[in-house]
N, C-alpha and C. Protein backbone atom coordinates (compact mmCIF):
# COMPACT_ATOMS: atom_id res chain seq x y z
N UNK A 1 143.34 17.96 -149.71
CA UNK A 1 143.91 18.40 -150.99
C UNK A 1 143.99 17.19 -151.92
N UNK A 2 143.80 17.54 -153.37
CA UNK A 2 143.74 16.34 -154.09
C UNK A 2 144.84 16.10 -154.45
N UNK A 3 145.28 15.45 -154.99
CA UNK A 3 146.60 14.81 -155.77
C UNK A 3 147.16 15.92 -157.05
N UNK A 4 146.21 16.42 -157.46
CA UNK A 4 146.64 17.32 -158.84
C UNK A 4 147.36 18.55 -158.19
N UNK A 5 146.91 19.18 -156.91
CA UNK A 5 147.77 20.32 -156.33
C UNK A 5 148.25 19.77 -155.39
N UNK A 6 149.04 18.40 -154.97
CA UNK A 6 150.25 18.14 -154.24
C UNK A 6 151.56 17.88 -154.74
N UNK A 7 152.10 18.77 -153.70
CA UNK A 7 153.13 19.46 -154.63
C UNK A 7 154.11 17.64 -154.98
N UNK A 8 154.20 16.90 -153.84
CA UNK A 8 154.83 15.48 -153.81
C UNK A 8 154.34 15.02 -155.35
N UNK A 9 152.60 15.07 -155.56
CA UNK A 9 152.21 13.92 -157.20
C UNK A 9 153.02 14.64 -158.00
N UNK A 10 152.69 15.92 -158.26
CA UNK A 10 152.88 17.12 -159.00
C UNK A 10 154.60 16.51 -159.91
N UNK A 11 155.39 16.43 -158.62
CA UNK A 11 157.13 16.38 -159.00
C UNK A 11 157.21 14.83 -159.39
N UNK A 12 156.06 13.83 -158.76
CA UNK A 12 156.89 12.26 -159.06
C UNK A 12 156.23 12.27 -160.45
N UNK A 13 154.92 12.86 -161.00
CA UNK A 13 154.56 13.01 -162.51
C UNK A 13 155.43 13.68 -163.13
N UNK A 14 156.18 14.32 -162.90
CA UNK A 14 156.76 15.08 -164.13
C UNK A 14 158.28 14.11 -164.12
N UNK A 15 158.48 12.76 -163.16
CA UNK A 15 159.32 12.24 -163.82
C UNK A 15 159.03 10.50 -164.02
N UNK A 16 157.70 11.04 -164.85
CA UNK A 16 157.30 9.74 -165.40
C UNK A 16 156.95 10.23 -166.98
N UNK A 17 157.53 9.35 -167.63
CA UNK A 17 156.87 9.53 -168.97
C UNK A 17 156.13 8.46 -169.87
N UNK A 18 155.53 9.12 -170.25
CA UNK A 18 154.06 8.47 -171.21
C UNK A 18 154.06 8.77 -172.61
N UNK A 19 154.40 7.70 -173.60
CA UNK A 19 154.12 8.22 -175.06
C UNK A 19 153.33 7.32 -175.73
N UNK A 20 151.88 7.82 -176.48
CA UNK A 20 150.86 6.99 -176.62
C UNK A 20 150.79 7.64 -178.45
N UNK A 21 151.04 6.58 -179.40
CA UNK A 21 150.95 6.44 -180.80
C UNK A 21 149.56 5.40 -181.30
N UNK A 22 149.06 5.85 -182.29
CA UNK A 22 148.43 4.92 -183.19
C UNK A 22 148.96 4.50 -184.38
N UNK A 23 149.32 3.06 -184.91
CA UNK A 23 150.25 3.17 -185.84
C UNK A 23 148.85 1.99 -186.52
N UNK A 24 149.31 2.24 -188.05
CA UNK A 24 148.74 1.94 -189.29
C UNK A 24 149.26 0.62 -189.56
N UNK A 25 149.15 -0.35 -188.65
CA UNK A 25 149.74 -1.41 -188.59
C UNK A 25 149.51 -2.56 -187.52
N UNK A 26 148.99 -3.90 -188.10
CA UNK A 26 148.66 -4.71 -186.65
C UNK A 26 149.11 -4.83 -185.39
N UNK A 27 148.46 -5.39 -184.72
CA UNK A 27 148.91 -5.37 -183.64
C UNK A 27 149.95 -6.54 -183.22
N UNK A 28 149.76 -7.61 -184.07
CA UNK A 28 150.76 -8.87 -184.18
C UNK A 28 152.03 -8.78 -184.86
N UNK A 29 151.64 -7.42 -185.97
CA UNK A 29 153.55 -6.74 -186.18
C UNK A 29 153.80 -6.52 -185.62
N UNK A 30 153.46 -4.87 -184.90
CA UNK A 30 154.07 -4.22 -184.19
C UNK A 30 154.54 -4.82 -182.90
N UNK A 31 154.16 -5.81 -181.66
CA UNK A 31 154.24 -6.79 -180.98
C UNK A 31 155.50 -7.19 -181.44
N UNK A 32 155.80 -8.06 -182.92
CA UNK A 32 156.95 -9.05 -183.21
C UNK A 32 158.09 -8.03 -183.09
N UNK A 33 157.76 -6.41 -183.97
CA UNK A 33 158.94 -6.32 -184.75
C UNK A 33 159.88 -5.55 -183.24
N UNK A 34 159.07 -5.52 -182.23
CA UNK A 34 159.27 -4.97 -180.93
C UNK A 34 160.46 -6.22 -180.15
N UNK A 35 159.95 -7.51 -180.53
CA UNK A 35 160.43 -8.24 -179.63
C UNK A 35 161.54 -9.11 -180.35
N UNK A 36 161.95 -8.86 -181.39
CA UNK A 36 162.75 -10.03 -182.40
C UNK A 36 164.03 -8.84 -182.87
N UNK A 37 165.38 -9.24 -182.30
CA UNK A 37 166.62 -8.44 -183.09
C UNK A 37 166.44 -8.18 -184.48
N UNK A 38 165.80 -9.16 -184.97
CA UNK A 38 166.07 -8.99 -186.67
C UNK A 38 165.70 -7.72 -186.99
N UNK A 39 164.25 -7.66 -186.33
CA UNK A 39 164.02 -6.44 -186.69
C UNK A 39 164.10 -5.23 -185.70
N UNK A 40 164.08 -5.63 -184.70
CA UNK A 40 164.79 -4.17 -183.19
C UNK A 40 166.34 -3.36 -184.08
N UNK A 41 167.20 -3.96 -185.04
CA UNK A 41 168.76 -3.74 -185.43
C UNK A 41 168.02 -2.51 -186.15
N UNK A 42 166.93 -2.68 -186.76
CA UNK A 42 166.16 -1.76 -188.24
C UNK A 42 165.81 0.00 -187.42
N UNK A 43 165.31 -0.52 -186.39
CA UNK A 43 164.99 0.24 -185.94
C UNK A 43 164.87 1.47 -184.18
N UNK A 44 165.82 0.46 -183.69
CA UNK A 44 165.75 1.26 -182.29
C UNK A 44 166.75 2.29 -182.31
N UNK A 45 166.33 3.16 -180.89
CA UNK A 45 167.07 3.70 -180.71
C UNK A 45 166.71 5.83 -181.36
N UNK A 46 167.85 6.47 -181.11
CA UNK A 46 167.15 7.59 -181.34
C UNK A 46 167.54 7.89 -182.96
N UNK A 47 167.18 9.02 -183.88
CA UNK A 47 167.25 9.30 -185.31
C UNK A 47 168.87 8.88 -185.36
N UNK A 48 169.23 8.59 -186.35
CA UNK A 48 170.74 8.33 -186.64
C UNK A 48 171.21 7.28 -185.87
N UNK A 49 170.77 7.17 -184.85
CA UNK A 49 171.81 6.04 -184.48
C UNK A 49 171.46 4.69 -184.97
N UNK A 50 172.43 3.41 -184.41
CA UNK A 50 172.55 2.16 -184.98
C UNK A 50 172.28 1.51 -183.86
N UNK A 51 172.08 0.18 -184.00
CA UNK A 51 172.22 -0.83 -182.80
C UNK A 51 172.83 -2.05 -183.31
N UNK A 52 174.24 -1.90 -182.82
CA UNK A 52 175.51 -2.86 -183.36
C UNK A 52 175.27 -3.71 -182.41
N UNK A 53 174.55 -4.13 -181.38
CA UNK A 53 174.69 -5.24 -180.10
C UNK A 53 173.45 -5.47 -179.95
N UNK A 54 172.74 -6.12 -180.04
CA UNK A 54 171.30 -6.48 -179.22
C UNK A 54 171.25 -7.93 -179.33
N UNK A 55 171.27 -7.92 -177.80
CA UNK A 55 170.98 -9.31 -177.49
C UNK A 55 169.97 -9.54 -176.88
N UNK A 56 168.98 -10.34 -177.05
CA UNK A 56 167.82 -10.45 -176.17
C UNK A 56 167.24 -12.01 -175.70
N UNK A 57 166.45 -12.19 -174.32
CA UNK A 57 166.29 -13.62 -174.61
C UNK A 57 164.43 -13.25 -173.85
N UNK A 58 163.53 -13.17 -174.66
CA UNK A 58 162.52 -12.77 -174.64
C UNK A 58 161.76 -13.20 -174.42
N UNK A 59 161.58 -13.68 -172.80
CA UNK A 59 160.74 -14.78 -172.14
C UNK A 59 160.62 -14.11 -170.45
N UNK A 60 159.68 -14.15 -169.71
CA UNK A 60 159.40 -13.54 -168.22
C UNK A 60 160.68 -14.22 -167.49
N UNK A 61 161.96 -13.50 -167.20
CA UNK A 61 163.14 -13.71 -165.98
C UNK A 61 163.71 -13.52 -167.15
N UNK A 62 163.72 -13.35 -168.62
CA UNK A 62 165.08 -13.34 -169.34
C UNK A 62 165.30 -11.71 -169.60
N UNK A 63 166.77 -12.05 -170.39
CA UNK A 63 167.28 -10.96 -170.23
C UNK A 63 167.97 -9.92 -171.19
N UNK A 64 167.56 -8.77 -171.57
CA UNK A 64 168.57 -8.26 -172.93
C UNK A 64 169.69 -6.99 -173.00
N UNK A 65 170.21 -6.96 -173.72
CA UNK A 65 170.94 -5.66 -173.70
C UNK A 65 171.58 -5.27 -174.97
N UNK A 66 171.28 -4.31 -175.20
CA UNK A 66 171.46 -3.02 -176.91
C UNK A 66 172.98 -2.43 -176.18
N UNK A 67 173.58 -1.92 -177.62
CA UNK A 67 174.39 -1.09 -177.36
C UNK A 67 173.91 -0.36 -178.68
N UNK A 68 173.58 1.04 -178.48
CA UNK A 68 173.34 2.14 -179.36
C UNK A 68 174.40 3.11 -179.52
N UNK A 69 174.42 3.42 -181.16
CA UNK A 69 175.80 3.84 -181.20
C UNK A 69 175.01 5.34 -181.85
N UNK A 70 175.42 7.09 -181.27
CA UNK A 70 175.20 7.50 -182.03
C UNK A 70 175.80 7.72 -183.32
N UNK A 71 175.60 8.69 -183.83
CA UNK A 71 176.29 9.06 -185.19
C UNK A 71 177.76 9.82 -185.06
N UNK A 72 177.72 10.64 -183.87
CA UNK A 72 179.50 10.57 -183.46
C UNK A 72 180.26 9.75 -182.96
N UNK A 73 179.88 8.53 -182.61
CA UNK A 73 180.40 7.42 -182.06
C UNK A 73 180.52 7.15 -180.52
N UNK A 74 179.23 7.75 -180.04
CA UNK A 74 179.74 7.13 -179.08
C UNK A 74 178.36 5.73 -178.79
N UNK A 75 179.04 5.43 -177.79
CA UNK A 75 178.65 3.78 -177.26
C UNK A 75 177.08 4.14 -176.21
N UNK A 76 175.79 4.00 -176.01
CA UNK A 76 174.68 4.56 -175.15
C UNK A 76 174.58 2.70 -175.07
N UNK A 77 174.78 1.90 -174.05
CA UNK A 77 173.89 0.84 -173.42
C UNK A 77 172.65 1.13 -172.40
N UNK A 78 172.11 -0.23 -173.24
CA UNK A 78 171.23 -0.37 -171.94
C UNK A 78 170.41 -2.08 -172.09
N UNK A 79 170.24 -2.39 -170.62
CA UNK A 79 170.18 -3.52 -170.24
C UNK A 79 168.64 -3.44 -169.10
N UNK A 80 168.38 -4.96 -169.06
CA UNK A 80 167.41 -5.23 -168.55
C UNK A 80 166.85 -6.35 -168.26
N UNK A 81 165.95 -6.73 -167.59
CA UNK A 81 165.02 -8.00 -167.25
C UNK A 81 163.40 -7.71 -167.91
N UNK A 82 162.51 -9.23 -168.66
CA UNK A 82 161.91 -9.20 -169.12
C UNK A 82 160.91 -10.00 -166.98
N UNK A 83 160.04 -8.58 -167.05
CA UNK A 83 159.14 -9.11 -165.73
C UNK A 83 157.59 -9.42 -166.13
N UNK A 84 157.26 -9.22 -167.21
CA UNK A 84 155.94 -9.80 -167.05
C UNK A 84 155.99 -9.48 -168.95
N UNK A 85 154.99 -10.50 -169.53
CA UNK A 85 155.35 -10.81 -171.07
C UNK A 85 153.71 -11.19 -171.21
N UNK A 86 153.07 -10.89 -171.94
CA UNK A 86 151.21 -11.29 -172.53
C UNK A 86 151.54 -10.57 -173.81
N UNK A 87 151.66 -11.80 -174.54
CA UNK A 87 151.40 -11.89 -175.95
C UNK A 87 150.27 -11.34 -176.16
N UNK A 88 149.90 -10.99 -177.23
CA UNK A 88 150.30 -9.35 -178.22
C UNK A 88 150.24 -8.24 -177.44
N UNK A 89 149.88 -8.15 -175.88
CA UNK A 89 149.55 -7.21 -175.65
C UNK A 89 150.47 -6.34 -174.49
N UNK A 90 151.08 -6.92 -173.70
CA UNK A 90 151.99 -5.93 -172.99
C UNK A 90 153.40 -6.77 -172.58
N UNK A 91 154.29 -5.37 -172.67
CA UNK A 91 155.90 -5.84 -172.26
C UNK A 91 155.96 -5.28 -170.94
N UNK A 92 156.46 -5.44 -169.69
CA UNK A 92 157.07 -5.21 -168.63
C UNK A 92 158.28 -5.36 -168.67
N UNK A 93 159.22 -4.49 -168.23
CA UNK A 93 160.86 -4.66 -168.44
C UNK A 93 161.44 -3.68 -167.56
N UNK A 94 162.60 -4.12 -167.13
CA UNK A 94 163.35 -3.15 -166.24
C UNK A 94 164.47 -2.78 -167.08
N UNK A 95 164.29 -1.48 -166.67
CA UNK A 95 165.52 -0.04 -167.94
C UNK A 95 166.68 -0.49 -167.07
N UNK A 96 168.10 -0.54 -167.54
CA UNK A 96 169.13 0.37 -167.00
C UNK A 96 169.90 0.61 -167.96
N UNK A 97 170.50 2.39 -167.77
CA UNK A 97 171.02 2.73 -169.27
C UNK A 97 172.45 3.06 -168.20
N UNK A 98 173.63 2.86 -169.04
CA UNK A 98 174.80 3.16 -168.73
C UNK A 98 175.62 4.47 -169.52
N UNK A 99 176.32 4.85 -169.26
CA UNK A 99 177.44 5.59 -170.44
C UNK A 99 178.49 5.03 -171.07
N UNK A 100 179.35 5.44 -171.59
CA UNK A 100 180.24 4.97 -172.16
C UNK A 100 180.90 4.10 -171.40
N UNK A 101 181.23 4.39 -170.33
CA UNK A 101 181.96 4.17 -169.14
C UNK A 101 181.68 2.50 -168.50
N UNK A 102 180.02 2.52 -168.56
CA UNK A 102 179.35 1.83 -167.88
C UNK A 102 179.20 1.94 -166.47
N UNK A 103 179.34 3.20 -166.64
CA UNK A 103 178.15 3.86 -165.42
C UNK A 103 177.21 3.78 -165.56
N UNK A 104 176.22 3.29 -164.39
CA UNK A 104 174.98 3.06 -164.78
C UNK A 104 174.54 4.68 -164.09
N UNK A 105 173.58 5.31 -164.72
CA UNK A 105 172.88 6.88 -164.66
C UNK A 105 171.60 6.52 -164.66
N UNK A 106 170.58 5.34 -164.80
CA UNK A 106 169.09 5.32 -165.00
C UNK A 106 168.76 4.24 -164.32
N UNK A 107 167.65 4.49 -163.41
CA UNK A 107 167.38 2.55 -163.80
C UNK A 107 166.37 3.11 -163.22
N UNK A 108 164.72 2.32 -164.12
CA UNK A 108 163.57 2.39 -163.69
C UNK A 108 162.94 1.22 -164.51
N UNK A 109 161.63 1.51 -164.68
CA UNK A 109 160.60 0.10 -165.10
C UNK A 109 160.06 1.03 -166.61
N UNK A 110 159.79 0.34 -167.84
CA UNK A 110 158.96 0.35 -168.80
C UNK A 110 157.80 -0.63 -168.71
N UNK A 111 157.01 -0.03 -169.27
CA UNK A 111 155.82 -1.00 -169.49
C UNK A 111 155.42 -0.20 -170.89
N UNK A 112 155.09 -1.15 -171.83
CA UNK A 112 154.56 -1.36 -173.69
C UNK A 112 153.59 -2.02 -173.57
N UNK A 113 152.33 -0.90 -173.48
CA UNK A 113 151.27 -2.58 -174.53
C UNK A 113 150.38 -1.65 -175.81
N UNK A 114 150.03 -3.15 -176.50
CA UNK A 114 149.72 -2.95 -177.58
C UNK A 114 147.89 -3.26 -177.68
N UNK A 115 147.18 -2.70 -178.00
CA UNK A 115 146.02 -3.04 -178.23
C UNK A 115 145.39 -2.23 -179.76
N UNK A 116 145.08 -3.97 -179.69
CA UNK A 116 144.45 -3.48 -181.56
C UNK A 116 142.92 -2.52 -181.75
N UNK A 117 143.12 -1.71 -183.00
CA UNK A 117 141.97 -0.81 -182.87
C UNK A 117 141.80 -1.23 -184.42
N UNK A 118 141.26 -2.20 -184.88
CA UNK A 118 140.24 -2.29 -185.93
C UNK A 118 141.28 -2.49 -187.15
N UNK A 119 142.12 -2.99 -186.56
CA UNK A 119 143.45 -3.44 -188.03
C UNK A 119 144.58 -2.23 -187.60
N UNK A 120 144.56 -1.47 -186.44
CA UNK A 120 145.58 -0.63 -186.04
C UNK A 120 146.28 -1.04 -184.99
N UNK A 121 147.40 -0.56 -184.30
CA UNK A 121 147.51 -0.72 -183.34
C UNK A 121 147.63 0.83 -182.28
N UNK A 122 146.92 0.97 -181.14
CA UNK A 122 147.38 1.91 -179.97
C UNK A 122 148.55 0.93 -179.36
N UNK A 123 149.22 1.86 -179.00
CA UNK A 123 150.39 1.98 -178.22
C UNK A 123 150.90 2.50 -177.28
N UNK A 124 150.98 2.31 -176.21
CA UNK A 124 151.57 2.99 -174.94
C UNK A 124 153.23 2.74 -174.68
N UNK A 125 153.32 3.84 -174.45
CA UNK A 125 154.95 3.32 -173.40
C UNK A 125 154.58 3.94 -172.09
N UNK A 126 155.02 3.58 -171.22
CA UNK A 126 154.94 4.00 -169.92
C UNK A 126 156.23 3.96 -169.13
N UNK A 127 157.21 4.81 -168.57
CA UNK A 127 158.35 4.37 -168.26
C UNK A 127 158.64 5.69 -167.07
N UNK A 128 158.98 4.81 -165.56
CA UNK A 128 158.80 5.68 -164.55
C UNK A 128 159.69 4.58 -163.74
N UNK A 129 160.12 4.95 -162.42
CA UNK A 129 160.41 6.58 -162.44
C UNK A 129 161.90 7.27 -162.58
N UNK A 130 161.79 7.94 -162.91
CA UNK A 130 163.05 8.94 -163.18
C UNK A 130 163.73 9.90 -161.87
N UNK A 131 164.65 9.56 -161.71
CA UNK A 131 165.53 10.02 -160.93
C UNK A 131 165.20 11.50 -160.53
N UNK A 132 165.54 12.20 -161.95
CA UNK A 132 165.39 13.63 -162.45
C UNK A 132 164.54 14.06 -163.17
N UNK A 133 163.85 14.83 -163.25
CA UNK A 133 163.04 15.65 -164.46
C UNK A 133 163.80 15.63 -165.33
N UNK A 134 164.93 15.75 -165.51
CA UNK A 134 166.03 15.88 -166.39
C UNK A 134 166.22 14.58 -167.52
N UNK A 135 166.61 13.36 -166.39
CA UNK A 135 166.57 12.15 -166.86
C UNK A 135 165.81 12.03 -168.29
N UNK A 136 164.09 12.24 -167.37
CA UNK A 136 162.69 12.10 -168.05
C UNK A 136 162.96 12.48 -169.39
N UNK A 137 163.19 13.99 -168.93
CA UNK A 137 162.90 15.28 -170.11
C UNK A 137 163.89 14.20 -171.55
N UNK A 138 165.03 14.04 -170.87
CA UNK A 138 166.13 12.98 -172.25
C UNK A 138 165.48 12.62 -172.91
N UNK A 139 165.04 11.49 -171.73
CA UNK A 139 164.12 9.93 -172.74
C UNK A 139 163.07 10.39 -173.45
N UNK A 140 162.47 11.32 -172.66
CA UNK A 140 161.17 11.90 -173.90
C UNK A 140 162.02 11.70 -175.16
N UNK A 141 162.71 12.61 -175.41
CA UNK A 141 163.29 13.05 -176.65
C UNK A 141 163.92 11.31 -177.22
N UNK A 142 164.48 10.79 -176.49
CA UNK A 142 164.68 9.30 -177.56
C UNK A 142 164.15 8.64 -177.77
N UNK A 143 163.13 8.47 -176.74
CA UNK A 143 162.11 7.21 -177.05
C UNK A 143 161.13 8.23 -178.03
N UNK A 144 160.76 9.55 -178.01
CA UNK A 144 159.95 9.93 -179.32
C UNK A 144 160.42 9.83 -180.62
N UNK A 145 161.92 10.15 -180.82
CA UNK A 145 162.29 9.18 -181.92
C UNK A 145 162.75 8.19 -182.55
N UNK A 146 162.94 7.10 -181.60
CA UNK A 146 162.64 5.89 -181.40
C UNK A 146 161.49 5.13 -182.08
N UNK A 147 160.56 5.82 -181.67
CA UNK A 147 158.84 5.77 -181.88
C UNK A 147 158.69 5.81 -182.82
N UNK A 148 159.05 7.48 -183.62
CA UNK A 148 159.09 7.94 -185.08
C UNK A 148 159.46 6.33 -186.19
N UNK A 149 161.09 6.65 -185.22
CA UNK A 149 161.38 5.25 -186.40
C UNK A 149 160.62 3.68 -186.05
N UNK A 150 160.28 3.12 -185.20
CA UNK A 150 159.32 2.56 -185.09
C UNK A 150 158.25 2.09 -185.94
N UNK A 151 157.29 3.41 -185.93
CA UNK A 151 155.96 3.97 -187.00
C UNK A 151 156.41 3.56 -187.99
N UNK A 152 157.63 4.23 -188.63
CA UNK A 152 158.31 4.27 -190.10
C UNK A 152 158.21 3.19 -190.21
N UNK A 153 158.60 2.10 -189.71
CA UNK A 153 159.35 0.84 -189.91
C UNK A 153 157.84 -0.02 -189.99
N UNK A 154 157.04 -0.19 -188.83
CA UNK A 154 155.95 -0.80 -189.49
C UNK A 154 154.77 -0.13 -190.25
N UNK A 155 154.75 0.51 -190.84
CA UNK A 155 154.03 1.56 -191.53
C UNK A 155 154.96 1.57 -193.56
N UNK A 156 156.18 1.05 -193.40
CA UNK A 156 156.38 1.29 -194.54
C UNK A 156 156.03 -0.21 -195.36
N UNK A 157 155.47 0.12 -196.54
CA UNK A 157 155.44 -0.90 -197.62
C UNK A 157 156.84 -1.95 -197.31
N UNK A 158 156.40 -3.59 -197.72
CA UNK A 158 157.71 -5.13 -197.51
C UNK A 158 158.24 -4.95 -198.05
């Protein structure tokens, strides 16, 4: 039996997620504005919310952590290790997202890379594995608008 009808790939794919953008914008922005607070404060995180905390130290063993606030107030952290770093082209990082509480509820691996397409950039996220389908199903939804604002951000006129 191949992998596509076992039922084991079948369930550990559906709690991995993959979101792949082309954005109208280099690949040496999109790269910076990914890895520098100045501009991560502009833009992470899901529609409405803020990022009142980001600290990052953006080098292979270092280490960062956001606190995302939504728009009703509450507090979404998350923290991590920088494991493998190649300028312009891919981030390796380990997720862990907490609650208010600082319970930690997530912890898996992202991987970001960037490869330029002719003055564009493709974009991958890759971020596995997920506990739950459930988990997954979330992050889809934040990291796609995350993304959105992302695009926005290097895509809009200085």
């Amino acid at each position: 039996m191949n992998s596509l009808g076992n039922p084991a790939a079948v369930a550990a794919r559906q709690r991995e997620l993959v979101i792949e953008r082309v954005f109208d914008a280099p690949r040496d922005l999109v790269f910076e504005v990914w890895t520098q607070p100045k501009h991560l404060v502009n833009w992470w995180g899901p529609a409405d919310f803020t990022l009142p905390f980001c600290e990052t130290d953006f080098r292979v063993g270092g280490s960062y952590r956001f606190c995302m606030l939504s728009p009703d107030g509450i507090k979404y952290w998350v923290s991590g290790r920088y494991q493998e770093i190649v300028e312009p082209e891919t981030i390796l990082f380990s997720w862990v997202r907490e609650d208010e509480g600082g319970k930690v509820w997530c912890r898996n691996i992202v991987r970001v890379t960037f490869e330029d397409d002719a003055g564009r950039t493709k974009f991958r996220l890759h971020q596995k594995m997920f506990e739950t389908v459930e988990y997954c199903e979330q992050h889809s939804i934040g990291w796609t608008q995350c993304i959105d604002r992302l695009q926005q951000y290097v895509e809009s006129p200085s």
